[in-house]
C-alpha atoms as a PDB file:
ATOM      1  CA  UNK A   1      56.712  12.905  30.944  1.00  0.00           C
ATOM      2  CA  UNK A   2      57.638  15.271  28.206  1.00  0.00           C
ATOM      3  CA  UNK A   3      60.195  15.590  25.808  1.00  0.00           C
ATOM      4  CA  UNK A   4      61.811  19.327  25.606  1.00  0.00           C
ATOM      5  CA  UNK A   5      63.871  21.286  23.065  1.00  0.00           C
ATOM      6  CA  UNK A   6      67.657  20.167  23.629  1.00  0.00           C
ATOM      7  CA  UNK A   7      68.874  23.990  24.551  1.00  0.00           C
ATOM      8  CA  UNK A   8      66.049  26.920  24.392  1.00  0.00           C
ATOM      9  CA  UNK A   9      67.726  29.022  27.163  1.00  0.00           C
ATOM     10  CA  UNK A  10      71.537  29.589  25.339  1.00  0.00           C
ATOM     11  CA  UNK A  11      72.683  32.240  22.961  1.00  0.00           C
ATOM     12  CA  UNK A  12      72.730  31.937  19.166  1.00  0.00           C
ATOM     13  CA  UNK A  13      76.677  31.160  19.108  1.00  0.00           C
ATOM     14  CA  UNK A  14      76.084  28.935  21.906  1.00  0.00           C
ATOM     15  CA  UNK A  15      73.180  26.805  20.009  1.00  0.00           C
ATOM     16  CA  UNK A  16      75.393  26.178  17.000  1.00  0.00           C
ATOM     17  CA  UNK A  17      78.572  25.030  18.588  1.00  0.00           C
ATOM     18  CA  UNK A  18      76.119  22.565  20.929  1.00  0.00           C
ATOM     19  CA  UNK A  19      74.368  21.611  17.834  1.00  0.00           C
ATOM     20  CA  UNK A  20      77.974  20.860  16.018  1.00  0.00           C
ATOM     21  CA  UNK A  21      78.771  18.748  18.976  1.00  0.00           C
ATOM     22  CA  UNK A  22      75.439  16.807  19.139  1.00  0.00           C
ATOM     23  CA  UNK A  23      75.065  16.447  15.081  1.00  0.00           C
ATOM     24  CA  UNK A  24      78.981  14.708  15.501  1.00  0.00           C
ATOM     25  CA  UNK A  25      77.794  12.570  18.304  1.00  0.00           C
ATOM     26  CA  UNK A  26      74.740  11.983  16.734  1.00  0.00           C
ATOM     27  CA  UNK A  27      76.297  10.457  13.531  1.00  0.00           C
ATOM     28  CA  UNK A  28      78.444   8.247  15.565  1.00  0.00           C
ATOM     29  CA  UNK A  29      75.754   7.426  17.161  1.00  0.00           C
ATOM     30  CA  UNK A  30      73.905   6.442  13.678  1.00  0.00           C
ATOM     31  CA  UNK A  31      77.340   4.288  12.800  1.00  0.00           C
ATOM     32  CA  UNK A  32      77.683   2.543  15.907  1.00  0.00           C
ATOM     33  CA  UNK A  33      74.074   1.403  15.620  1.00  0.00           C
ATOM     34  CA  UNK A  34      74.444   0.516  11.922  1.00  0.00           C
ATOM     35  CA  UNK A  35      77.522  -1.214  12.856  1.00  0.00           C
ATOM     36  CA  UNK A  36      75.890  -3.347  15.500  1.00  0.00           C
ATOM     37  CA  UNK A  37      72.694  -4.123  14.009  1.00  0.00           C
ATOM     38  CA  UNK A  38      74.751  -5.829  10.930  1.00  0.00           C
ATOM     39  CA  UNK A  39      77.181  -7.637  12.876  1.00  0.00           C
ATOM     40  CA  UNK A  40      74.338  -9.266  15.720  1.00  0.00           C
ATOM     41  CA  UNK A  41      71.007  -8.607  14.221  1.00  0.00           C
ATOM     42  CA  UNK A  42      68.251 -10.269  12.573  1.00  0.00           C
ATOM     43  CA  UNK A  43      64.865  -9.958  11.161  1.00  0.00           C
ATOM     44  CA  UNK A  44      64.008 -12.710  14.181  1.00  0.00           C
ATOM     45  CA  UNK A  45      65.573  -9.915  16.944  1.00  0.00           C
ATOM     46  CA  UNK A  46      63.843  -7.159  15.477  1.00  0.00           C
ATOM     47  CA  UNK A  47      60.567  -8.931  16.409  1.00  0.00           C
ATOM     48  CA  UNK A  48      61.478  -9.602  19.787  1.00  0.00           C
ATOM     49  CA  UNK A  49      62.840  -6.013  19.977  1.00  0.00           C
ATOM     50  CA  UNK A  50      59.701  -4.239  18.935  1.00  0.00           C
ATOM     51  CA  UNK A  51      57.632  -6.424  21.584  1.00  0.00           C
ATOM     52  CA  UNK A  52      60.398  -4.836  24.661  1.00  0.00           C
ATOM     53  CA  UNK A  53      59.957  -2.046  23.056  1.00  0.00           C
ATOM     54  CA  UNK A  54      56.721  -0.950  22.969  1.00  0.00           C
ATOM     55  CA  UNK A  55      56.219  -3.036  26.173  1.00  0.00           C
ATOM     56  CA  UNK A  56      59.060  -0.917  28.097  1.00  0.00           C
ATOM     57  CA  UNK A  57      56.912   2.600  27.365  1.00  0.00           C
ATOM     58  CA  UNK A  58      55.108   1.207  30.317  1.00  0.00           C
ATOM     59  CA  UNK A  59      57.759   2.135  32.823  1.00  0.00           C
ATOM     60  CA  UNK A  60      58.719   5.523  33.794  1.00  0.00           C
ATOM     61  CA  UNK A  61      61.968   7.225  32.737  1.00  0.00           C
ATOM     62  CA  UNK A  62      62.527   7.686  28.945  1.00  0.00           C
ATOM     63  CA  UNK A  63      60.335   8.378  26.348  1.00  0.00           C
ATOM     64  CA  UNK A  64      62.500   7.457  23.360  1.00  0.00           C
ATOM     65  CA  UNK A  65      63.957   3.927  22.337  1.00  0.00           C
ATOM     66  CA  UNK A  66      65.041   1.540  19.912  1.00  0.00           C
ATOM     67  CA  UNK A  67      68.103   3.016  17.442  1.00  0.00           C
ATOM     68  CA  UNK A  68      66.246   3.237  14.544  1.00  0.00           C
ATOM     69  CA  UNK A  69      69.108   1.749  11.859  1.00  0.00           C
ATOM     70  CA  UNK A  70      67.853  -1.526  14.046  1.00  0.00           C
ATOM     71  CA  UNK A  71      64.749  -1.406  12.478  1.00  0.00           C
ATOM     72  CA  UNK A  72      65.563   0.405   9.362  1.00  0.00           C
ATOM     73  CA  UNK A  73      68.154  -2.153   8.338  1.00  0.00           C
ATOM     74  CA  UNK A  74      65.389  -4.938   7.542  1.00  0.00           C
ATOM     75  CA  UNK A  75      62.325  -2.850   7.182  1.00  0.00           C
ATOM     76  CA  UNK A  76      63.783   0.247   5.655  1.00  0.00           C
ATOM     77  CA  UNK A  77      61.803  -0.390   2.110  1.00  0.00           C
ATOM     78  CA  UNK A  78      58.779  -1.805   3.378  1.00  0.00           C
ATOM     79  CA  UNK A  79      58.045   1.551   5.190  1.00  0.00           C
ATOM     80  CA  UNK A  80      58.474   3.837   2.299  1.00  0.00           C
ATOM     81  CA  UNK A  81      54.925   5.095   0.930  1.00  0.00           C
ATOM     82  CA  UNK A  82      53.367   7.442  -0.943  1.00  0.00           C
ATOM     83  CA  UNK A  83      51.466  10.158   0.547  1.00  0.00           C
ATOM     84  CA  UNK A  84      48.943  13.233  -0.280  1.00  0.00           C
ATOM     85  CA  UNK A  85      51.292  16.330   1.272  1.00  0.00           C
ATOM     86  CA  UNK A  86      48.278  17.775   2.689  1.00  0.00           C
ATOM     87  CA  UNK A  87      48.124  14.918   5.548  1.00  0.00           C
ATOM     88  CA  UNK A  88      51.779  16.074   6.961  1.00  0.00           C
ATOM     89  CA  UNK A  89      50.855  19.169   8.734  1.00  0.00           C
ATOM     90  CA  UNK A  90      53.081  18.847  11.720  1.00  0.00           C
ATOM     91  CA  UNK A  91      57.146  18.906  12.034  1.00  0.00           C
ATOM     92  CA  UNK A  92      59.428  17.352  14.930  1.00  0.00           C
ATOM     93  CA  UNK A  93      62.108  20.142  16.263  1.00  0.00           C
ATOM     94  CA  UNK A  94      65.208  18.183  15.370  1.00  0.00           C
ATOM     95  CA  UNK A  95      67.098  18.569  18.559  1.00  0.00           C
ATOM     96  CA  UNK A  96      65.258  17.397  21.883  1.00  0.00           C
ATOM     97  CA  UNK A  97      65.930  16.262  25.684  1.00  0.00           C
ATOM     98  CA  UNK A  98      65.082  13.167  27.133  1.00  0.00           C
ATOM     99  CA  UNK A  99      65.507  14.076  30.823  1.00  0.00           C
ATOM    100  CA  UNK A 100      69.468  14.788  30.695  1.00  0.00           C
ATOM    101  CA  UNK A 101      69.970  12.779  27.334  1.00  0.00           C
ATOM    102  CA  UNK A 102      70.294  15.413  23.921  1.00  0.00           C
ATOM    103  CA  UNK A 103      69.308  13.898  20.986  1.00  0.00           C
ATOM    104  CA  UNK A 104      68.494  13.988  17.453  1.00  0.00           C
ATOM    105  CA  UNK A 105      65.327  13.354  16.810  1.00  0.00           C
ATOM    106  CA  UNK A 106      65.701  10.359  14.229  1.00  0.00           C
ATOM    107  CA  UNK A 107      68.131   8.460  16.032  1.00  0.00           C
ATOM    108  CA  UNK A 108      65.071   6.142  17.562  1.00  0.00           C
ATOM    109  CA  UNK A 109      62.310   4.566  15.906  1.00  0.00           C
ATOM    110  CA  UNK A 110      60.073   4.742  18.886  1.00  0.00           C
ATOM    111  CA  UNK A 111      58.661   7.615  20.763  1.00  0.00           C
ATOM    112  CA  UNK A 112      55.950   7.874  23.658  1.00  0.00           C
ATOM    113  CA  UNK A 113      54.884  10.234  25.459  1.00  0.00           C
ATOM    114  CA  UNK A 114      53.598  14.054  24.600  1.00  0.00           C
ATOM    115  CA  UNK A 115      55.092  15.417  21.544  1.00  0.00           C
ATOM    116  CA  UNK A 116      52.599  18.911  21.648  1.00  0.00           C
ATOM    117  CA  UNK A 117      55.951  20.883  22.734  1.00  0.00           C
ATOM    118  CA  UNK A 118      58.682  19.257  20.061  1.00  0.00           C
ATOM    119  CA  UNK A 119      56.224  19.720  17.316  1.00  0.00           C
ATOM    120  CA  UNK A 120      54.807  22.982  15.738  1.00  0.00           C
ATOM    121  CA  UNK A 121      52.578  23.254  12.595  1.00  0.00           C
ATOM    122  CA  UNK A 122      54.670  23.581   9.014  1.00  0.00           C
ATOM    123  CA  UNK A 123      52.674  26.553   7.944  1.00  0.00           C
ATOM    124  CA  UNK A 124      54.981  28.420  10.186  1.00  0.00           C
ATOM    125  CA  UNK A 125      58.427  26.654   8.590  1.00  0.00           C
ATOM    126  CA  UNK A 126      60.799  29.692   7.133  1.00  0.00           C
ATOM    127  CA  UNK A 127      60.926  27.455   4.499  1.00  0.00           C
ATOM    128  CA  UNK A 128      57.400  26.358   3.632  1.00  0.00           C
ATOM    129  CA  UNK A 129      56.789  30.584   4.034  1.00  0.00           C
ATOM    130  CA  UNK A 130      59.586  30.756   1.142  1.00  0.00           C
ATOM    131  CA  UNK A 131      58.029  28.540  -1.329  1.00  0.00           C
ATOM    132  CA  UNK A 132      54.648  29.678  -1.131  1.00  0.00           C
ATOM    133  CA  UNK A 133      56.174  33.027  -1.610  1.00  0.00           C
ATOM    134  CA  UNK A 134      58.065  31.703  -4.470  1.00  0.00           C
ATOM    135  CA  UNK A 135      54.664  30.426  -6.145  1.00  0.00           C
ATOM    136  CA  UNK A 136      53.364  33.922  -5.194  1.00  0.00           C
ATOM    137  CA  UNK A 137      55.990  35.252  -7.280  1.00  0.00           C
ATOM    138  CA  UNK A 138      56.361  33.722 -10.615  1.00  0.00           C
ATOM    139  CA  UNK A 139      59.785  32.338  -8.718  1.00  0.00           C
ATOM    140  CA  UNK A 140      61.282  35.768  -9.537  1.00  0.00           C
ATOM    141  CA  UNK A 141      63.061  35.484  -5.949  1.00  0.00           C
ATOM    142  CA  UNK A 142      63.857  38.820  -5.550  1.00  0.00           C
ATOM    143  CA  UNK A 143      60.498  40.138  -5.211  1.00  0.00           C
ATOM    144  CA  UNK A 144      60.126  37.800  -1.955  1.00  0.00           C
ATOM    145  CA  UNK A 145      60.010  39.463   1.583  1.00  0.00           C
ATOM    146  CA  UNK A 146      62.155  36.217   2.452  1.00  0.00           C
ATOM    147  CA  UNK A 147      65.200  37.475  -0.248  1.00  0.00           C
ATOM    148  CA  UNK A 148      64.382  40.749   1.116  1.00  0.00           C
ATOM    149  CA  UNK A 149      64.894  39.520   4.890  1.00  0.00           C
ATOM    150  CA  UNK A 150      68.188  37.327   4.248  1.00  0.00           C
ATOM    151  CA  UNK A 151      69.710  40.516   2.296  1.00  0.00           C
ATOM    152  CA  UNK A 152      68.866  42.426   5.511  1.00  0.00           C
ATOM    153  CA  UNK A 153      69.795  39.810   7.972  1.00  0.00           C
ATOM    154  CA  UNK A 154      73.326  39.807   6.137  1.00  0.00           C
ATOM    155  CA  UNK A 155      73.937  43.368   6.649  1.00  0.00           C
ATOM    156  CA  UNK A 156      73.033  43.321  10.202  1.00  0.00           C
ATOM    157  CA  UNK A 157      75.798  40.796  10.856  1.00  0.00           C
ATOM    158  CA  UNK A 158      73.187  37.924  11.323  1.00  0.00           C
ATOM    159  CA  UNK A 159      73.361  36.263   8.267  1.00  0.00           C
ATOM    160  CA  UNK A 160      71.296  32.646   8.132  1.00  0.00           C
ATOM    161  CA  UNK A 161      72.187  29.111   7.236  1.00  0.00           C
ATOM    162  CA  UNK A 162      70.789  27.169   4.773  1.00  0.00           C
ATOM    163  CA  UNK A 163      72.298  23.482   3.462  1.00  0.00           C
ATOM    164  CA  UNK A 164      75.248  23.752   5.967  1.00  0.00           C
ATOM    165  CA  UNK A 165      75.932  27.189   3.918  1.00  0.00           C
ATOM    166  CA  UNK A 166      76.300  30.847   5.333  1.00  0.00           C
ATOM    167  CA  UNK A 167      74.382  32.945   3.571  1.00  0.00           C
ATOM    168  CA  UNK A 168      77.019  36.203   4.108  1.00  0.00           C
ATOM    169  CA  UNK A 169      77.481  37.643   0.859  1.00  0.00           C
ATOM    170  CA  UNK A 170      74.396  38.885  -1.852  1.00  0.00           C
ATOM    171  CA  UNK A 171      75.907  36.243  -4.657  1.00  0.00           C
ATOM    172  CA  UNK A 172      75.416  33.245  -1.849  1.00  0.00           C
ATOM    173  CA  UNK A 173      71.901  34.479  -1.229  1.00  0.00           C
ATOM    174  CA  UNK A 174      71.060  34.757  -4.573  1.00  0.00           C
ATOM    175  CA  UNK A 175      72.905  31.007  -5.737  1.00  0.00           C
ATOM    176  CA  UNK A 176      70.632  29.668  -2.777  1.00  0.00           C
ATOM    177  CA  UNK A 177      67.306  31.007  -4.152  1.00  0.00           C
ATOM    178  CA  UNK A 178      68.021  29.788  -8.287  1.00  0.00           C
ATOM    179  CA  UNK A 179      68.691  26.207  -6.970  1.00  0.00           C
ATOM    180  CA  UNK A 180      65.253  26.613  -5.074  1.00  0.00           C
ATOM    181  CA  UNK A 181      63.649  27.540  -7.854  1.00  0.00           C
ATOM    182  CA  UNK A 182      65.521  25.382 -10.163  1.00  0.00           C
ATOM    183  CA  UNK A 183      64.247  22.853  -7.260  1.00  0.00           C
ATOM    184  CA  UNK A 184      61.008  23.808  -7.276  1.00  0.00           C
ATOM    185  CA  UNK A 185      60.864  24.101 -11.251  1.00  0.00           C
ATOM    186  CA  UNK A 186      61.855  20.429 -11.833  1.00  0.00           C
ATOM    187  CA  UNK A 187      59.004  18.845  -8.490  1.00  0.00           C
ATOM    188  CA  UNK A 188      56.795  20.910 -10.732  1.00  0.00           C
ATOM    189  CA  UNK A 189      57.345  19.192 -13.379  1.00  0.00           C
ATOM    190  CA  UNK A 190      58.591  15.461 -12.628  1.00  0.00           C
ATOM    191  CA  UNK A 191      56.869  15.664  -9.000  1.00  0.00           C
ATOM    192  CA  UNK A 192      59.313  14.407  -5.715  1.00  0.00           C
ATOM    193  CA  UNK A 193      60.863  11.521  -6.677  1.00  0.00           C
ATOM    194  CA  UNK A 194      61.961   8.542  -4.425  1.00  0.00           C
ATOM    195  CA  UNK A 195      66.053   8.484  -3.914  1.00  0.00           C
ATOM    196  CA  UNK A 196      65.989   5.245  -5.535  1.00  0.00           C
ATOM    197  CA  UNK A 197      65.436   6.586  -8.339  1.00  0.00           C
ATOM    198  CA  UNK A 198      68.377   8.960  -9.017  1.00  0.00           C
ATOM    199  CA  UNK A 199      71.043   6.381  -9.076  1.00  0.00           C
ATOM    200  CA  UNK A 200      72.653   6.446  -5.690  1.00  0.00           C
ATOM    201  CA  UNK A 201      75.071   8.737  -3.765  1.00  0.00           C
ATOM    202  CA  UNK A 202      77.466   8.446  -6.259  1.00  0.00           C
ATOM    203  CA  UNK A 203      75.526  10.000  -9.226  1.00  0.00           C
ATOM    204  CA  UNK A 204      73.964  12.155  -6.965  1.00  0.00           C
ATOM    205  CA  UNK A 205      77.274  13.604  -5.777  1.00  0.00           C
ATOM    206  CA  UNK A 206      78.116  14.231  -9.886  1.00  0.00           C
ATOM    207  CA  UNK A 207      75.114  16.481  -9.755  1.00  0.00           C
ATOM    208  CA  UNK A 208      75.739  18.557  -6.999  1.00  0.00           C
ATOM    209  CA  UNK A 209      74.710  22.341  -7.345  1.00  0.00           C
ATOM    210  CA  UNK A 210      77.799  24.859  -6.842  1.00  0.00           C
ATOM    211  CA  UNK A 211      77.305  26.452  -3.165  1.00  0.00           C
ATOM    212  CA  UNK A 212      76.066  22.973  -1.936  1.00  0.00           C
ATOM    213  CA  UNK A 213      77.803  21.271   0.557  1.00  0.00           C
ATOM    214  CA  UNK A 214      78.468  17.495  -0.155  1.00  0.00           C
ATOM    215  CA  UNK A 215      77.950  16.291   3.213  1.00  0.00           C
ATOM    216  CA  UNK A 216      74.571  17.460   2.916  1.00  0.00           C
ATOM    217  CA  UNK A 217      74.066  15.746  -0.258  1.00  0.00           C
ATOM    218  CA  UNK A 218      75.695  12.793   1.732  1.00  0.00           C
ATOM    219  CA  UNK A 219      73.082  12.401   3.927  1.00  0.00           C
ATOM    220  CA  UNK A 220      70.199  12.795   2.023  1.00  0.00           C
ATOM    221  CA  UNK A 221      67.283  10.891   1.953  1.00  0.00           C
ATOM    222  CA  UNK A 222      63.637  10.409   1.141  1.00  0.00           C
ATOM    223  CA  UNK A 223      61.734  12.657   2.983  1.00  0.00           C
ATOM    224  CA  UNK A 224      60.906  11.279   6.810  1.00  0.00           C
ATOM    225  CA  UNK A 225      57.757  11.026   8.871  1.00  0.00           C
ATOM    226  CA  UNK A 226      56.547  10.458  11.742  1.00  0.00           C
ATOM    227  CA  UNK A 227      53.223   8.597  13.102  1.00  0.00           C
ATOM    228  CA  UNK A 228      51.987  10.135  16.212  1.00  0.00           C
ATOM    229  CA  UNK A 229      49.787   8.384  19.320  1.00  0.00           C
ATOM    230  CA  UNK A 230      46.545   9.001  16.608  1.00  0.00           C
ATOM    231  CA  UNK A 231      48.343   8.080  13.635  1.00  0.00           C
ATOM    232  CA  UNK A 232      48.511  11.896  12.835  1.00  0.00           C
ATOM    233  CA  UNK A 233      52.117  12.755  10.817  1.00  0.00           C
ATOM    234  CA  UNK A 234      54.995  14.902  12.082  1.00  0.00           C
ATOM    235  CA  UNK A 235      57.641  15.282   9.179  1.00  0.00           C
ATOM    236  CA  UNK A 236      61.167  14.523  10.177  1.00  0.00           C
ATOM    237  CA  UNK A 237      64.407  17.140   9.767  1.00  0.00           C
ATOM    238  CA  UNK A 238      65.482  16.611   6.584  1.00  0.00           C
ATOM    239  CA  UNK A 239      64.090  17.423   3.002  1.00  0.00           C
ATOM    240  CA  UNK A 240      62.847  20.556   4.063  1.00  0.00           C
ATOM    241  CA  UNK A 241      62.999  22.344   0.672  1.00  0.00           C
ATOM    242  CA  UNK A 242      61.267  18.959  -0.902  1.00  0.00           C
ATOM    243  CA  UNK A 243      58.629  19.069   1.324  1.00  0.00           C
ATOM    244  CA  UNK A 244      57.907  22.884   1.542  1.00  0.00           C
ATOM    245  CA  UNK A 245      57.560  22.464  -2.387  1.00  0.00           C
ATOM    246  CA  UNK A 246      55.439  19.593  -2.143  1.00  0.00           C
ATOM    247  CA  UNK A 247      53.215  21.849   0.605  1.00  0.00           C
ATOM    248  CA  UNK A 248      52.990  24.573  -1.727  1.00  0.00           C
ATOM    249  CA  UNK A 249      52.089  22.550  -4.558  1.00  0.00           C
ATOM    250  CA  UNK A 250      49.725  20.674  -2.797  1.00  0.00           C
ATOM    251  CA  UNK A 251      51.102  17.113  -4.370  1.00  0.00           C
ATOM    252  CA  UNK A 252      48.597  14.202  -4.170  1.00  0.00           C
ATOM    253  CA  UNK A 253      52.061  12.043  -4.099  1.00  0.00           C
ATOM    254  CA  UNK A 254      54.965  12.479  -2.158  1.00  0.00           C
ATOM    255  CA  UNK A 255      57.310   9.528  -1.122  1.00  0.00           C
ATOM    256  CA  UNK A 256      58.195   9.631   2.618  1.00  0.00           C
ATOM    257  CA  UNK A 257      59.762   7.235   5.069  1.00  0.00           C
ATOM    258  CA  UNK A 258      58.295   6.059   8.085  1.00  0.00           C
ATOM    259  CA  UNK A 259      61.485   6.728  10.987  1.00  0.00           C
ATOM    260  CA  UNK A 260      59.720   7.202  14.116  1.00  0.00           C
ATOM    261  CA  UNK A 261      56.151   5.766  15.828  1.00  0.00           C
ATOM    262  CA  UNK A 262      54.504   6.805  18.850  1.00  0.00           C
ATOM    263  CA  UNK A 263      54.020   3.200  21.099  1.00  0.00           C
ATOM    264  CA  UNK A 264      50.097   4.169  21.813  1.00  0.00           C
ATOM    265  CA  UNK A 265      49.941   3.976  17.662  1.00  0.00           C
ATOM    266  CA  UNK A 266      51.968   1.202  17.230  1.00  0.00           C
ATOM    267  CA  UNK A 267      51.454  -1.317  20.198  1.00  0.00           C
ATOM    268  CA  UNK A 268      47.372  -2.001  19.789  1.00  0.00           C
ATOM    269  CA  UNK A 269      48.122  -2.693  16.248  1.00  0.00           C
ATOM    270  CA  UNK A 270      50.578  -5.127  17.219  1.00  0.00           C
ATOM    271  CA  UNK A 271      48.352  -6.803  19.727  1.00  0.00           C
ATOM    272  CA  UNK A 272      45.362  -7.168  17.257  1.00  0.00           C
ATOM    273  CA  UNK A 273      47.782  -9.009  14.409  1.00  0.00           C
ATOM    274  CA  UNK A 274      48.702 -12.785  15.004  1.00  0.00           C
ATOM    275  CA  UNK A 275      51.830 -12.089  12.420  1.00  0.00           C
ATOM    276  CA  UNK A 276      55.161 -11.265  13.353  1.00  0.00           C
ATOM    277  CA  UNK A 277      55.697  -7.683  15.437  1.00  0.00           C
ATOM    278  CA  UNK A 278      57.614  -6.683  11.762  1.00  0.00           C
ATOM    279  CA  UNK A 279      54.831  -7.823   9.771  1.00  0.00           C
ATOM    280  CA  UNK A 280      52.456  -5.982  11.978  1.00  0.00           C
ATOM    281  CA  UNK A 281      54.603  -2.687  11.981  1.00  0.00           C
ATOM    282  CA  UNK A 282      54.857  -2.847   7.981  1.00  0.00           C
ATOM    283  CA  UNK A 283      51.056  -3.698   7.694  1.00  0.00           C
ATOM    284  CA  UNK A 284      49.874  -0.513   9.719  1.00  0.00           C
ATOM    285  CA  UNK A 285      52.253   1.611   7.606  1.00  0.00           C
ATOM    286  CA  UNK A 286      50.930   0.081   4.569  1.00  0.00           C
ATOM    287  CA  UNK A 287      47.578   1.386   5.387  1.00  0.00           C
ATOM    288  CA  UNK A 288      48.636   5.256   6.177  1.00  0.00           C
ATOM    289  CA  UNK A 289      48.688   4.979   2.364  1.00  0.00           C
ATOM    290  CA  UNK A 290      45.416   6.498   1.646  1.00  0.00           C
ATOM    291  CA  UNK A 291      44.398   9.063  -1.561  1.00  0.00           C
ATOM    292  CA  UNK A 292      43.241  12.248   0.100  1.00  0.00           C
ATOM    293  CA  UNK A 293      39.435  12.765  -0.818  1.00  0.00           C
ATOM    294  CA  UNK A 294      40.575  16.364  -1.679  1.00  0.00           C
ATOM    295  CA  UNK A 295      42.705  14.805  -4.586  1.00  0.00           C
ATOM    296  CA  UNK A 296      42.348  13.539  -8.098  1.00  0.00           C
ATOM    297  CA  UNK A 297      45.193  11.501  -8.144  1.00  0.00           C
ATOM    298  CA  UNK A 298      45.687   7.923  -5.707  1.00  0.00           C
ATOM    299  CA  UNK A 299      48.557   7.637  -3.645  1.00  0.00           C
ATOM    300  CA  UNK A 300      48.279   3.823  -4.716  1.00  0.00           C
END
């Protein structure tokens, strides 16, 4: 069984209200997990969850389980890592359909399955394309056929979204692409730095960039990944501009998040360790830490 985009066949107006819907119920979602996991869970639970887990992706029907804030809450730190860029090739699409369920793709930790059509390669991201343009340019923005584009997509009446922000005037276009660069300036020079670093939401919100939404600063995180059924990595929505920087740089250390496994990764592992199904999970994300041989510098 396959996963599927959650709406290809409806208009453009039509996909945005249905994604404002789903990202509401998605966040709810999120809470009401959250909620549950710290009033009834344990690290003891999560063991015996991950075993039904990765045992139910025997049975027909869905392909995607487990709320991930049930796993994040005690494991959350133990599966950040640090990894080359060049080994996350692959995104997730962020909305999918499980049979008649709509979903975001982070809201569970484990996936089965085929993923070939809910993932596509991130040399074709819009905004991977604008940052290696940017590079191209000497970040003078302007001289990109992406500025160019946006400008023209404006006039036509079609104007984009970027950070929960309409890009429908020449001054909103242009504010967008200085805070990339200013962006793309600073992981130039100080490289992408984990969120626990910058002091929490609360600082972060003090340096919010004029034109920038705060709910998107809200619910910002490191960057997520994915580990698929060969232990290949999809990146996660979210931290798109980090990433595409990271791509175009080619960093030999970015710090990611493991969010979501595929079961046919994740359930040998678990069979071949005698320690605990959490141990076992954190282990075999442990060792997706490797330098890239086409590096200098260790993820270590």
């Amino acid at each position: 069984m396959r996963a599927k985009t959650a709406f290809p066949d409806r208009s453009r107006l039509q996909r945005q209200d249905h994604r404002a819907s789903l990202r509401i119920r998605h966040r709810l979602f999120l809470i009401a997990a959250d909620v549950g996991v710290r009033m009834t869970g344990s690290r003891r639970t999560l063991d015996r969850e991950l075993l039904a887990a990765t045992a139910h992706a025997a049975r027909p029907g869905e392909r995607f389980w487990l709320p991930a804030p049930r796993v994040l809450r005690w494991l959350g730190a133990s599966l950040c890592v640090n990894l080359p860029a060049c080994t996350v090739q692959r995104g997730l699409r962020d909305w999918m359909r499980d049979g008649e369920r709509a979903f975001h793709c982070d809201a569970f930790f484990l996936g089965a399955g085929d993923w070939s059509d809910i993932s596509y390669p991130l040399a074709d991201n819009a905004i991977v394309c604008e940052a290696r343009e940017l590079r191209a340019a000497g970040m003078a923005f302007r001289n990109t056929a992406s500025y160019r584009d946006y400008v023209k997509r404006m006039q036509a009446g079609r104007a984009i979204r970027r950070n929960r922000v309409c890009l429908d005037r020449v001054e909103k276009i242009d504010r967008y692409f200085a805070q990339f660069v200013a962006l793309f300036e600073s992981i130039q020079a100080l490289g992408v730095r984990p969120h626990r670093e910058l002091g929490g939401r609360a600082a972060r919100f003090k340096a919010i960039a004029p034109g920038r939404r705060w709910l998107a600063e809200f619910f910002e995180r490191d960057i997520g990944v994915a580990v698929g059924p060969g232990g290949e990595l999809y990146k996660l929505p979210g931290g798109q501009h980090r990433m595409a920087i990271a791509l175009a740089l080619d960093l030999p250390v970015v710090p990611v998040q493991v969010r979501l496994v595929h079961q046919d990764w994740l359930a040998p592992l678990m069979a071949n360790s005698a320690s605990s199904a959490g141990d076992a999970l954190v282990a075999a994300v442990r060792r997706l830490q490797q330098p890239c041989p086409t590096c200098s510098v260790p993820t270590q």
